[in-house]
C-alpha atoms as a PDB file:
ATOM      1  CA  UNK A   1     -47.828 241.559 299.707  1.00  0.00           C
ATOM      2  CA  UNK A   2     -48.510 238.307 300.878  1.00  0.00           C
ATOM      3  CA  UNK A   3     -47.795 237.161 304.409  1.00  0.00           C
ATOM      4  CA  UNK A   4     -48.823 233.951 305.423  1.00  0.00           C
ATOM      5  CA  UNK A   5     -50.451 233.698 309.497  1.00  0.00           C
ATOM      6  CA  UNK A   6     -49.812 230.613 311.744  1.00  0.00           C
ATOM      7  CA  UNK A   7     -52.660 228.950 312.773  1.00  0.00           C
ATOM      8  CA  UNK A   8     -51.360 230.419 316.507  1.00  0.00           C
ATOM      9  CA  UNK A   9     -51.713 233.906 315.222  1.00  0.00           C
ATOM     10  CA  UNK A  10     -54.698 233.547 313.659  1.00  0.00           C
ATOM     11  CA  UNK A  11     -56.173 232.012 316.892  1.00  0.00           C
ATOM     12  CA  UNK A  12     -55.263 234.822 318.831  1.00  0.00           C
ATOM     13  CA  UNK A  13     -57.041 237.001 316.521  1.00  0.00           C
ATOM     14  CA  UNK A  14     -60.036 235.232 316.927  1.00  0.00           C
ATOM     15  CA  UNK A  15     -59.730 235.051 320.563  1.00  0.00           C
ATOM     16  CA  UNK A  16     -59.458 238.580 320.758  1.00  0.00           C
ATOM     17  CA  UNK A  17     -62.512 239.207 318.794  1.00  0.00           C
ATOM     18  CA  UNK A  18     -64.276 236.624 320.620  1.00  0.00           C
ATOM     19  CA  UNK A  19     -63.974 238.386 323.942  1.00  0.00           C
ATOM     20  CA  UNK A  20     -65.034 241.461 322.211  1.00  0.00           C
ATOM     21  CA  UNK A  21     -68.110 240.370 321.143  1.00  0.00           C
ATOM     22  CA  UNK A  22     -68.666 237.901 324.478  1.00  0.00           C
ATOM     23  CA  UNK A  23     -68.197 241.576 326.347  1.00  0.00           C
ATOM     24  CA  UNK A  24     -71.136 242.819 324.217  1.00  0.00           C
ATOM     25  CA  UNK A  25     -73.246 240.274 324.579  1.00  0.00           C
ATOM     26  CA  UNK A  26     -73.607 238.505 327.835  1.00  0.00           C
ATOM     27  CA  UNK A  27     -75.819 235.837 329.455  1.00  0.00           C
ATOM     28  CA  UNK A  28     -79.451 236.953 330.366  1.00  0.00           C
ATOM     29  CA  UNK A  29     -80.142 237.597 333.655  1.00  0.00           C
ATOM     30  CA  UNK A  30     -81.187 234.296 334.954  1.00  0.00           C
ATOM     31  CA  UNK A  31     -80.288 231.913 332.077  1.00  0.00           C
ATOM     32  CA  UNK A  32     -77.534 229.404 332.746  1.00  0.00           C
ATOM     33  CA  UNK A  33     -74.028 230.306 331.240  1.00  0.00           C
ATOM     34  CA  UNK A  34     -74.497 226.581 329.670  1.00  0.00           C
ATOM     35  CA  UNK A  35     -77.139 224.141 329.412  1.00  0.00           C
ATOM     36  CA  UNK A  36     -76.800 222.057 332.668  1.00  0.00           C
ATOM     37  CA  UNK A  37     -75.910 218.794 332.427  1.00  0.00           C
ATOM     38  CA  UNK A  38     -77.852 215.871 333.266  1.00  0.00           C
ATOM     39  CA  UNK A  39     -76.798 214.655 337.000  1.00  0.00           C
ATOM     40  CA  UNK A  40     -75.288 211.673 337.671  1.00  0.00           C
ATOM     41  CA  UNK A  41     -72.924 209.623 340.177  1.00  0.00           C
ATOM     42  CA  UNK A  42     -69.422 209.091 339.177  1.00  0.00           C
ATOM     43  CA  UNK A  43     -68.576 206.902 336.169  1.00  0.00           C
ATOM     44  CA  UNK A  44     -66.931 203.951 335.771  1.00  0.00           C
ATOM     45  CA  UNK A  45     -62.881 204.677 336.604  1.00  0.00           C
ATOM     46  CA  UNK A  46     -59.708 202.957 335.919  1.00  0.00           C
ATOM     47  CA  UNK A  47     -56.539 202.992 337.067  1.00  0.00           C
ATOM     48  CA  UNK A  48     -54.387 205.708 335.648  1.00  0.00           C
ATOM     49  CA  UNK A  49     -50.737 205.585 338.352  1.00  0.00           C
ATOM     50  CA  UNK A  50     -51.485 206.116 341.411  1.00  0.00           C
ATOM     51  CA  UNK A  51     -55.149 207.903 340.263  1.00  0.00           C
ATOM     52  CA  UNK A  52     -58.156 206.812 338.913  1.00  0.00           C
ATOM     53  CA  UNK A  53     -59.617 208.294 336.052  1.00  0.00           C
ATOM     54  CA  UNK A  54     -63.449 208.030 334.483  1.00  0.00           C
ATOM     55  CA  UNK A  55     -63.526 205.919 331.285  1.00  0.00           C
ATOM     56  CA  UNK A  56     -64.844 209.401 329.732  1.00  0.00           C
ATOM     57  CA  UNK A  57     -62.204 212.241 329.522  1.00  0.00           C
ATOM     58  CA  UNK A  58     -63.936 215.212 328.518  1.00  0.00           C
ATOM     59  CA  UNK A  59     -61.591 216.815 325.596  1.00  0.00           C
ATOM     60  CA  UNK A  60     -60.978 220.998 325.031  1.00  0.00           C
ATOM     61  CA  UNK A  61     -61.290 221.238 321.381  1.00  0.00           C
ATOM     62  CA  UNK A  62     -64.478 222.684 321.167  1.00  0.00           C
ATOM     63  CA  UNK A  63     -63.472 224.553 324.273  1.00  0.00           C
ATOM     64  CA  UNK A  64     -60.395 226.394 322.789  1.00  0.00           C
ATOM     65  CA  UNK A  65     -61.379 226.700 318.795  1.00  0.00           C
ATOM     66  CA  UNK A  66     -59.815 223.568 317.480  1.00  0.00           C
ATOM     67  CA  UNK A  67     -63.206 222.656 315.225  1.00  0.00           C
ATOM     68  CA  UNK A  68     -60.991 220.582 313.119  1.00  0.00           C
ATOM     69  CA  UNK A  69     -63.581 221.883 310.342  1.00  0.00           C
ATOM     70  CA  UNK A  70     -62.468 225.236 309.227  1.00  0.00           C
ATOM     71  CA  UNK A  71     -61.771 228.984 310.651  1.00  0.00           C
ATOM     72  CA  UNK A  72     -65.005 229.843 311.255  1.00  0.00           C
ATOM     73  CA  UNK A  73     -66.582 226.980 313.125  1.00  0.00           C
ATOM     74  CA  UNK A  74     -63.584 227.634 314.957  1.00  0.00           C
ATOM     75  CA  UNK A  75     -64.120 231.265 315.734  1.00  0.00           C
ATOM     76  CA  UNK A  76     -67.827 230.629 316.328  1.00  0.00           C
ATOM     77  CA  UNK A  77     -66.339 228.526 319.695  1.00  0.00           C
ATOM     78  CA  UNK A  78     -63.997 230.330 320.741  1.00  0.00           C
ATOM     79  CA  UNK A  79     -66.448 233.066 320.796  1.00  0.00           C
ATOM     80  CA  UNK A  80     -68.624 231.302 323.049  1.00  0.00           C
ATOM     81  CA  UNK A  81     -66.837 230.414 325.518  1.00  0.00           C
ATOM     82  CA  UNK A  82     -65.669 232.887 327.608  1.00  0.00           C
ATOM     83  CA  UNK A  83     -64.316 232.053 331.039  1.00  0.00           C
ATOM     84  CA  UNK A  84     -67.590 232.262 332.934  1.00  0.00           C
ATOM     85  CA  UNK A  85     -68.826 229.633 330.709  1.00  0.00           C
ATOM     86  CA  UNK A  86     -65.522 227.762 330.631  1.00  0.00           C
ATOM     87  CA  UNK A  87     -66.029 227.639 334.537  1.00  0.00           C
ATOM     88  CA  UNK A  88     -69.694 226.513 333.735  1.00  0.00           C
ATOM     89  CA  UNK A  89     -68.570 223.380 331.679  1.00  0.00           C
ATOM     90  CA  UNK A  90     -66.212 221.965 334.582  1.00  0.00           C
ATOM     91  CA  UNK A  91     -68.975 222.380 336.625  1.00  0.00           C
ATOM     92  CA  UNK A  92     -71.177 220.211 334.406  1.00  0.00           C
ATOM     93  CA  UNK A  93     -68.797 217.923 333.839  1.00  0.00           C
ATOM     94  CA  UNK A  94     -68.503 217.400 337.641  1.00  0.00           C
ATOM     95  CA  UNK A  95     -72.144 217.293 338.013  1.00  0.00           C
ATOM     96  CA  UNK A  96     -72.782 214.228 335.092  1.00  0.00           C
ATOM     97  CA  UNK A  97     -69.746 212.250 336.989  1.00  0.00           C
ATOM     98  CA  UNK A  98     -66.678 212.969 335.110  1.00  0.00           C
ATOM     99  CA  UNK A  99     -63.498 213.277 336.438  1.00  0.00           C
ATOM    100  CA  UNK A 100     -60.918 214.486 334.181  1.00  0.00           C
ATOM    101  CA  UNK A 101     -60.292 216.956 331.788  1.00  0.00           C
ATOM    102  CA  UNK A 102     -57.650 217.157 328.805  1.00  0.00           C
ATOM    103  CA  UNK A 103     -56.275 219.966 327.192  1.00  0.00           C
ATOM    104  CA  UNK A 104     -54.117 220.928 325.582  1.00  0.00           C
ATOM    105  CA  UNK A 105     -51.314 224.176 327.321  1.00  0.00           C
ATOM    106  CA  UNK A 106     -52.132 227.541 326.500  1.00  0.00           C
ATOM    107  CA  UNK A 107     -51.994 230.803 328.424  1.00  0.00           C
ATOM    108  CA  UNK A 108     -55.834 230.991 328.074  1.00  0.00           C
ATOM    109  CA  UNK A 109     -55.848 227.127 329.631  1.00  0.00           C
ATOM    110  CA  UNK A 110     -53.518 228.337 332.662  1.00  0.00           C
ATOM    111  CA  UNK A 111     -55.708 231.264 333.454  1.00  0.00           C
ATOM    112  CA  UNK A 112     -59.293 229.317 333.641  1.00  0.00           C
ATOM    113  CA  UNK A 113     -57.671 225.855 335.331  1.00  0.00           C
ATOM    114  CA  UNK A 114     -56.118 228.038 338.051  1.00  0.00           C
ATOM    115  CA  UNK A 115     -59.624 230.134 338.430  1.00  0.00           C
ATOM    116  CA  UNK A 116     -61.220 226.829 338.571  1.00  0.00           C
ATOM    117  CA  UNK A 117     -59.216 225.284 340.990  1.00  0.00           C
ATOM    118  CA  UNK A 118     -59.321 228.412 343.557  1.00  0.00           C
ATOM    119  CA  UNK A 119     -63.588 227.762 343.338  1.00  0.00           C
ATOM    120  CA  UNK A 120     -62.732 224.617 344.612  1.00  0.00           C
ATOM    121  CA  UNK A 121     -62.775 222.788 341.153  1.00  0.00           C
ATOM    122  CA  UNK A 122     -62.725 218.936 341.506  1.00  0.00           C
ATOM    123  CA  UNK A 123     -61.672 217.713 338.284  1.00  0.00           C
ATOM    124  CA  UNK A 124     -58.254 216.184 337.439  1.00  0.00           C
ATOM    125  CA  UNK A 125     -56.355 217.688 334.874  1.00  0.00           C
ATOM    126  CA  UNK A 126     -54.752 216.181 331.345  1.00  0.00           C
ATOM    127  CA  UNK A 127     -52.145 217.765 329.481  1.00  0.00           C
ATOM    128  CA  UNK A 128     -51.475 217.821 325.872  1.00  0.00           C
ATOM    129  CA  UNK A 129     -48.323 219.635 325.032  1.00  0.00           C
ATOM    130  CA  UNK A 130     -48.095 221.595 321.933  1.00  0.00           C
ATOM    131  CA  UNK A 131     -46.010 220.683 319.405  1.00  0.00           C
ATOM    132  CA  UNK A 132     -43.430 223.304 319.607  1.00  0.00           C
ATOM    133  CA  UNK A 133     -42.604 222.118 323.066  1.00  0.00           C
ATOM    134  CA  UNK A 134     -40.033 219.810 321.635  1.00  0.00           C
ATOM    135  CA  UNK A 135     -37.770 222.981 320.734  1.00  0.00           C
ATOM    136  CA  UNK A 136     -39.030 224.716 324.420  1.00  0.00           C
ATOM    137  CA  UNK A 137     -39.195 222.348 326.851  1.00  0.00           C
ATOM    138  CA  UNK A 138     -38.160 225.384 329.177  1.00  0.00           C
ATOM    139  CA  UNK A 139     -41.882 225.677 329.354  1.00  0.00           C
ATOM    140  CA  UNK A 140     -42.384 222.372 331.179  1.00  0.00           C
ATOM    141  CA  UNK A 141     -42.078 223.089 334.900  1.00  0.00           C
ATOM    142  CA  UNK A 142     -44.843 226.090 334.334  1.00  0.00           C
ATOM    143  CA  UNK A 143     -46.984 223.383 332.607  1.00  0.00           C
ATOM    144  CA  UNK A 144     -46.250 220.835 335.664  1.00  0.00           C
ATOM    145  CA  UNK A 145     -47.404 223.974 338.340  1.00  0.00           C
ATOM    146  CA  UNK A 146     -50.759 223.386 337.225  1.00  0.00           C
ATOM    147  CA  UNK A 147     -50.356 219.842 338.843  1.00  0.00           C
ATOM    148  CA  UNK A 148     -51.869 217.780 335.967  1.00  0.00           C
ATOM    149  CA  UNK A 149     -51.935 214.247 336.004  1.00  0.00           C
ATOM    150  CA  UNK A 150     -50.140 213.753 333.146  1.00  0.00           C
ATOM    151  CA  UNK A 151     -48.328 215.855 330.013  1.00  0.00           C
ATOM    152  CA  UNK A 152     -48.186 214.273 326.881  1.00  0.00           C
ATOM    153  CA  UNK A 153     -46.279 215.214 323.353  1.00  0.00           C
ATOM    154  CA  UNK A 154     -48.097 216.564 320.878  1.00  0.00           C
ATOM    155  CA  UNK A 155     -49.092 213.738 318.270  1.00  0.00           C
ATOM    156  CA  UNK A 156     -48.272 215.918 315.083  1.00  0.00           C
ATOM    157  CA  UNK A 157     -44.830 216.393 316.878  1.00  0.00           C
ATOM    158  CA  UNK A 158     -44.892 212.262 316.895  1.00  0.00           C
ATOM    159  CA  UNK A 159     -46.314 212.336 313.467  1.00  0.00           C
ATOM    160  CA  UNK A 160     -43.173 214.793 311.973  1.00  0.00           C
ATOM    161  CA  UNK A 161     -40.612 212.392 313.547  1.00  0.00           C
ATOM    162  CA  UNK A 162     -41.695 209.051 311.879  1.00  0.00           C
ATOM    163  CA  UNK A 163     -42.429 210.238 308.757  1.00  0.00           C
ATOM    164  CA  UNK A 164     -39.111 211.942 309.016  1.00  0.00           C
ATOM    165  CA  UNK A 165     -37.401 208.753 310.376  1.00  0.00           C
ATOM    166  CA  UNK A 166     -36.571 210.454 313.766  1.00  0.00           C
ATOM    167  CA  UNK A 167     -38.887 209.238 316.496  1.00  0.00           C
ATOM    168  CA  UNK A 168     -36.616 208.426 318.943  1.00  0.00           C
ATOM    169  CA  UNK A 169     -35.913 211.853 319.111  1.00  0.00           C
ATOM    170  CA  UNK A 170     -38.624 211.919 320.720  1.00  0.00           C
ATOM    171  CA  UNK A 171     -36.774 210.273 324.036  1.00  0.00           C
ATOM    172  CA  UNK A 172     -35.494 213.631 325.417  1.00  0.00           C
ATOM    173  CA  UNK A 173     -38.766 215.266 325.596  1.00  0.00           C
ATOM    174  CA  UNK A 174     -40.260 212.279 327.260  1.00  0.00           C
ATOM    175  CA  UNK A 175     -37.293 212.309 329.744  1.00  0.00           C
ATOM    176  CA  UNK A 176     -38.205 216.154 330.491  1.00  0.00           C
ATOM    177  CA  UNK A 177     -42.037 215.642 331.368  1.00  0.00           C
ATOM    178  CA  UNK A 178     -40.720 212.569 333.616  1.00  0.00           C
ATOM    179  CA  UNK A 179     -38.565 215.142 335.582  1.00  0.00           C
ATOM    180  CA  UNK A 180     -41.338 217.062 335.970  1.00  0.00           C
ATOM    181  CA  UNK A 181     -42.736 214.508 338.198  1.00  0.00           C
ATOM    182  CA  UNK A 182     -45.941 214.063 336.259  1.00  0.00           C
ATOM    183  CA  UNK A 183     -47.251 210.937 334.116  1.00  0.00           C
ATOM    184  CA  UNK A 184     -45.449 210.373 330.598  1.00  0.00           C
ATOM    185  CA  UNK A 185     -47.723 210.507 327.929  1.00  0.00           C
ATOM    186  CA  UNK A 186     -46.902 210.315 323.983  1.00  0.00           C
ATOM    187  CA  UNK A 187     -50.211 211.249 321.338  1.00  0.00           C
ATOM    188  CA  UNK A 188     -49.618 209.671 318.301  1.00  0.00           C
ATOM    189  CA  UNK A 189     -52.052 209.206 315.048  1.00  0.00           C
ATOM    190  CA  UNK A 190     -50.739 206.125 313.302  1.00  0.00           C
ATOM    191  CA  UNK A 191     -50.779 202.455 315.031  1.00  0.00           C
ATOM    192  CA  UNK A 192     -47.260 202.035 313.602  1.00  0.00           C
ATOM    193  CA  UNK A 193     -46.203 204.164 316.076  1.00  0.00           C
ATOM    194  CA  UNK A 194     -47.841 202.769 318.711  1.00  0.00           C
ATOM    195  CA  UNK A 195     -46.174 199.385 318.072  1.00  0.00           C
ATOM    196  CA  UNK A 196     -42.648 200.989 317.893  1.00  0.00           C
ATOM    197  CA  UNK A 197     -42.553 202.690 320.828  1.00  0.00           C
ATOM    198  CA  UNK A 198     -44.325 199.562 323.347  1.00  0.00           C
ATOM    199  CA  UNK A 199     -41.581 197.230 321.420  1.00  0.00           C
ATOM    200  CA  UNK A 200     -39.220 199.536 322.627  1.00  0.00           C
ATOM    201  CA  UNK A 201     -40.340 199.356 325.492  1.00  0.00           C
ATOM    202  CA  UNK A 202     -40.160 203.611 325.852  1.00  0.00           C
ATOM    203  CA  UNK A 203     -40.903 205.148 329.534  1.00  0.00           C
ATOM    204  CA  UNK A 204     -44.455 206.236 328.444  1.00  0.00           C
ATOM    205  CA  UNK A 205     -46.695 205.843 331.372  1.00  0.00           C
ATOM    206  CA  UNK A 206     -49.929 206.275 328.769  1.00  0.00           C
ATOM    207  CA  UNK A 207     -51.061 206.929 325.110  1.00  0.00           C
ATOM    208  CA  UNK A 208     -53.134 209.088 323.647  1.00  0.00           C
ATOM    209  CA  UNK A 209     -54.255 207.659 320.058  1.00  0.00           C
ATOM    210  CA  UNK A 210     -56.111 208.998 317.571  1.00  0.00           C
ATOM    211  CA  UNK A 211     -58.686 206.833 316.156  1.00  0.00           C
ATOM    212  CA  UNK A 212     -57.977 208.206 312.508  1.00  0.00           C
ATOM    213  CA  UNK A 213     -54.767 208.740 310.949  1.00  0.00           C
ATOM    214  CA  UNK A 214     -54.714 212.889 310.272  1.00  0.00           C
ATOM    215  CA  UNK A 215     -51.396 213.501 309.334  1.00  0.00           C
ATOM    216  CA  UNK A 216     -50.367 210.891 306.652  1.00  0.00           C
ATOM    217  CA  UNK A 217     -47.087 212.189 304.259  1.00  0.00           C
ATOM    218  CA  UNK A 218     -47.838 213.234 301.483  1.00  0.00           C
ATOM    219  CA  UNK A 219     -46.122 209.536 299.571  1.00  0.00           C
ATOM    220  CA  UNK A 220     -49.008 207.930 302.304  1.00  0.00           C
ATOM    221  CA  UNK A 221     -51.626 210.197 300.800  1.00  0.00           C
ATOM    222  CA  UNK A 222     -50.195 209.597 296.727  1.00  0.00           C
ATOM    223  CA  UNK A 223     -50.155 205.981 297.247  1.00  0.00           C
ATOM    224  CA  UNK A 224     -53.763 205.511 298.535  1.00  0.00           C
ATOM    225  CA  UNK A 225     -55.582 208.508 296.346  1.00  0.00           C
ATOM    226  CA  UNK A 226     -53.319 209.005 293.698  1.00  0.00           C
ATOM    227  CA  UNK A 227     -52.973 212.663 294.603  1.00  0.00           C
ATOM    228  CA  UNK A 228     -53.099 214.772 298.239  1.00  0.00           C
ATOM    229  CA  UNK A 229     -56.631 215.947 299.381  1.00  0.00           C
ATOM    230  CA  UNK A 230     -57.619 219.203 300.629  1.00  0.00           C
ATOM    231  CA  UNK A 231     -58.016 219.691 304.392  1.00  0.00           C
ATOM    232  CA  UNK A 232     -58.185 216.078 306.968  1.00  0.00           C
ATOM    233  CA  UNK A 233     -59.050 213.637 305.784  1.00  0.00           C
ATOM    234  CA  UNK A 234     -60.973 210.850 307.900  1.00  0.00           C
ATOM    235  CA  UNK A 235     -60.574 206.832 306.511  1.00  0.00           C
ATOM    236  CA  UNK A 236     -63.331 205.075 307.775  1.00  0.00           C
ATOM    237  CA  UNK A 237     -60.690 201.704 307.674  1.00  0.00           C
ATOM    238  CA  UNK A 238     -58.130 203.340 310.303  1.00  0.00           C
ATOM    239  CA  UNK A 239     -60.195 202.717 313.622  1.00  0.00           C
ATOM    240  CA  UNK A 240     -60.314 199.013 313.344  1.00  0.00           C
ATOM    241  CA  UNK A 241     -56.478 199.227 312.777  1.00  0.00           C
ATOM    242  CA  UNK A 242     -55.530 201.753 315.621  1.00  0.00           C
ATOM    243  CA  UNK A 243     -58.314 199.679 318.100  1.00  0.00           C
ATOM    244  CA  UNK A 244     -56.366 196.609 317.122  1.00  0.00           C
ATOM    245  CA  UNK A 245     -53.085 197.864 318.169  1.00  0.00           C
ATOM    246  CA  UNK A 246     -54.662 199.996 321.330  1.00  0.00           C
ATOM    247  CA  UNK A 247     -55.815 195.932 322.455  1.00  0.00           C
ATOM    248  CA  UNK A 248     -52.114 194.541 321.884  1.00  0.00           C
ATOM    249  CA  UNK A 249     -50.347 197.021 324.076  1.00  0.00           C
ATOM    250  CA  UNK A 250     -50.645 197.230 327.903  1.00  0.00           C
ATOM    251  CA  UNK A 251     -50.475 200.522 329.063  1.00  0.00           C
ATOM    252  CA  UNK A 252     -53.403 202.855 329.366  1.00  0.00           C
ATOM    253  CA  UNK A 253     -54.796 204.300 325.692  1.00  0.00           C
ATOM    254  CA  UNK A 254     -57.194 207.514 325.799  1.00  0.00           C
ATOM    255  CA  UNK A 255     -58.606 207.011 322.290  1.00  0.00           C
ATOM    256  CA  UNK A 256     -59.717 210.629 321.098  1.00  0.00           C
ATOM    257  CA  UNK A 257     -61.145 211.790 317.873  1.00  0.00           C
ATOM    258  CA  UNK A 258     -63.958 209.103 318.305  1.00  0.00           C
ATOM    259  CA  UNK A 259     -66.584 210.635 316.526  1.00  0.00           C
ATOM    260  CA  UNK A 260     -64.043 212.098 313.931  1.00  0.00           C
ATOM    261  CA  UNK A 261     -64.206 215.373 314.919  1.00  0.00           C
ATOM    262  CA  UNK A 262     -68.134 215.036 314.528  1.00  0.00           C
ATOM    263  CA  UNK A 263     -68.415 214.165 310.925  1.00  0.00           C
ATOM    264  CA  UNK A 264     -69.958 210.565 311.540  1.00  0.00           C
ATOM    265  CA  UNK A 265     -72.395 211.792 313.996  1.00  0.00           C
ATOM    266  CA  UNK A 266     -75.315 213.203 312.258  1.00  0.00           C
ATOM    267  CA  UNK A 267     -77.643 211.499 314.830  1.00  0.00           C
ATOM    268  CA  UNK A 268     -78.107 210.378 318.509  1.00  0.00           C
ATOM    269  CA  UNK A 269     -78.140 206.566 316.818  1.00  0.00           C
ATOM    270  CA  UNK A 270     -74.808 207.629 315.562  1.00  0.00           C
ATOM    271  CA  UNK A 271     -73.141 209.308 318.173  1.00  0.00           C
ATOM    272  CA  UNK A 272     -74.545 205.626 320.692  1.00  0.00           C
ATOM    273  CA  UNK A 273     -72.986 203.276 317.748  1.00  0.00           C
ATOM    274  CA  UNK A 274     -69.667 205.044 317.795  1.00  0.00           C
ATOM    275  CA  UNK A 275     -69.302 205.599 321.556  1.00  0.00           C
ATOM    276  CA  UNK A 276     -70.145 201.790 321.658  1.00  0.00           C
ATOM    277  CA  UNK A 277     -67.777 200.615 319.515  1.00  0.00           C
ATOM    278  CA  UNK A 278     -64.717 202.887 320.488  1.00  0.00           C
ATOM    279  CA  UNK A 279     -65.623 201.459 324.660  1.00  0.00           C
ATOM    280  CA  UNK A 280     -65.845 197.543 323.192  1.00  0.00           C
ATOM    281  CA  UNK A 281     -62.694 198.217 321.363  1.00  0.00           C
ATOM    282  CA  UNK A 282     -60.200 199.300 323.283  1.00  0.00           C
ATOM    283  CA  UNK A 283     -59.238 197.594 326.651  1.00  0.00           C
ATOM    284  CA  UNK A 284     -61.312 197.900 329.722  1.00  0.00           C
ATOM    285  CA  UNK A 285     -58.485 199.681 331.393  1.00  0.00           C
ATOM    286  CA  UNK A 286     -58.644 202.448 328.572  1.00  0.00           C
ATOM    287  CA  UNK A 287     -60.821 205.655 328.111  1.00  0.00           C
ATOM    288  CA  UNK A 288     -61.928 207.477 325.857  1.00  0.00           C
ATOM    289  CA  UNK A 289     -61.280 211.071 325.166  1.00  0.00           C
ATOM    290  CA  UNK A 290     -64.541 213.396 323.906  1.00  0.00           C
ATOM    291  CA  UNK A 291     -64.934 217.356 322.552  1.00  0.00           C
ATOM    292  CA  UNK A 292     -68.529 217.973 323.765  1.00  0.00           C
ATOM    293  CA  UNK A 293     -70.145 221.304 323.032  1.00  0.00           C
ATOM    294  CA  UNK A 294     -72.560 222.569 325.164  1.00  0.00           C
ATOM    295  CA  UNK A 295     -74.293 225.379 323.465  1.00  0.00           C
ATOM    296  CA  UNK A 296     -77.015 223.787 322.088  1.00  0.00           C
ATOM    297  CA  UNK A 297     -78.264 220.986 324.312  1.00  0.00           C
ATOM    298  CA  UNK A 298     -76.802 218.438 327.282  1.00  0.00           C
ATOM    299  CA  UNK A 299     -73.882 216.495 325.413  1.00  0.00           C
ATOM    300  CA  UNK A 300     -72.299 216.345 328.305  1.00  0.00           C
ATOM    301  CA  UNK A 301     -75.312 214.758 330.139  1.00  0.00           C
ATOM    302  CA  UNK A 302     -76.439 212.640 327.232  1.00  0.00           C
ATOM    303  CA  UNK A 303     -72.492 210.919 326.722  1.00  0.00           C
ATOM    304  CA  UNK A 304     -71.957 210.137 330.250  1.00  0.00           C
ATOM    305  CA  UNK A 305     -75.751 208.307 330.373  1.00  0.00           C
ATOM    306  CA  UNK A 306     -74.849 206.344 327.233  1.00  0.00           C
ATOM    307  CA  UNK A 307     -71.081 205.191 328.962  1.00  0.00           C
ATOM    308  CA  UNK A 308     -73.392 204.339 332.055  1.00  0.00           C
ATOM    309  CA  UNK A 309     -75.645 202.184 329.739  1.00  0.00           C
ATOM    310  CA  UNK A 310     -72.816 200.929 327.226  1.00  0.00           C
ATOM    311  CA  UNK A 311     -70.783 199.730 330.179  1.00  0.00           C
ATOM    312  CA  UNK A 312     -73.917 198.598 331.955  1.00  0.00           C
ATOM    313  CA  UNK A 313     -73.393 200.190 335.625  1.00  0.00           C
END
């Protein structure tokens, strides 16, 4: 028989491996639960409401399994990171002189912010909803208990309604997270969107937008390849568009997938060039939004010095 899994089942069977094999094989006595980041004072903030967040967000991807690569890279991360080192990676992020962390709801997220926050965690908190929310938004006073900044909608949830021709369905789940109390947010992937919704002039209090365009139709993919590719796919032409439209509008953007999910980062020169051109591009009331994995050496330390010495502070 075949059955087909959900990528939401078949992240809960990782996870549960993962903790299997993070019970069998802990830290060594004495080594750090992650490589400590470099320290630093705070970074360079901008307004976000009535808070002020650092111009780099640091993202949960890598945190939670979302490798954007394939199952296994995925597992391989999840695996790591068990809540002790969760823990560990606020801590770092705190101690390079970031402020804010986004990620997106999960029961696993719920369980480690609240242990954070009881240590005496400093960090603010970003929420991205996931994209079943729009059929549950029962869930969104549990999600607001957590006392995020802001809760945004999922940007394939965006994505499905455009292509669909449905966006401003999109209005009632936007009215929900306002009730909540919290900032409005709204993730989307194409700059079309973007445009739409500020000539519209939607109650969004902030964006989230993707610097590449993940979730083209399949007509979108037809027309520019001639057929539809396997996996994401990652157009080197769609950040100049979506930092185009990011400059145009004037609420806050928090421009993620900046290093495309690490495929155009295959050295420090790299990873400086990008980070420089995604901080020059958007506004200089913007942020930027970055997965950093800190298994293998300081990213954490290393991006926050190069925002220090892009921005020149």
């Amino acid at each position: 028989m075949r059955r087909t899994r959900s990528r939401r089942d078949f992240l809960k069977g990782i996870g549960l491996t993962a903790a299997g094999l993070a019970a069998a094989t802990p830290a060594s006595a004495g080594s750090p639960l992650v490589p400590p980041a470099k320290p630093g004072p705070v970074l360079p903030t901008v307004p976000f409401g009535k808070h002020r967040i650092t111009r780099l967000i640091a993202g949960a991807n890598t945190i939670y399994g979302y490798s954007h690569f394939n199952q296994l890279f995925s597992a391989h991360m999840v695996e790591y990171h068990s809540t002790e080192r969760v823990l560990a990676f606020l801590a770092e992020l705190e101690r390079a002189g970031l402020n804010t962390w986004q990620a997106s709801w999960s029961e696993r997220l719920e369980t480690d912010w609240l242990r954070y926050k009881d240590q005496g965690g400093k960090l603010q908190l970003l929420i991205l909803s996931r994209p079943d929310f729009n059929d549950h938004p029962e869930i969104l006073p549990r999600v607001a208990r957590l006392q995020p900044l802001g809760i945004a909608q999922h940007g394939a949830r965006t994505n499905r309604y455009w292509q669909a021709g449905q966006i401003d369905r999109s209005l009632d789940y936007l009215k929900r997270i306002q009730d909540t109390g919290v900032m409005v947010g709204l993730s989307c992937h194409s700059p079309r969107e973007l445009e739409y919704v500020e000539d519209k002039a939607w109650p969004v209090d902030y964006y989230m937008t993707s610097l590449y365009y993940l979730t083209r139709s399949r007509q979108d993919f037809e027309k520019l390849l001639g057929e539809v590719p396997l996996g994401e796919i990652y157009l080197p032409s769609d950040p100049p568009r979506m930092l185009s439209t990011i400059r145009r509008v004037k609420k806050t953007c928090l421009a993620y997938k900046v290093f495309a999910a690490g495929r155009t980062v295959d050295s420090a020169a790299q990873v400086r060039e990008r980070l420089a051109a995604a901080l020059t591009g958007i506004k200089p009331t913007d942020a930027v939004i970055l997965g950093m994995y800190q298994r293998y050496t300081d990213q954490i330390g290393h991006n926050a010095q190069l925002v220090r010495e892009i921005l020149k502070v």
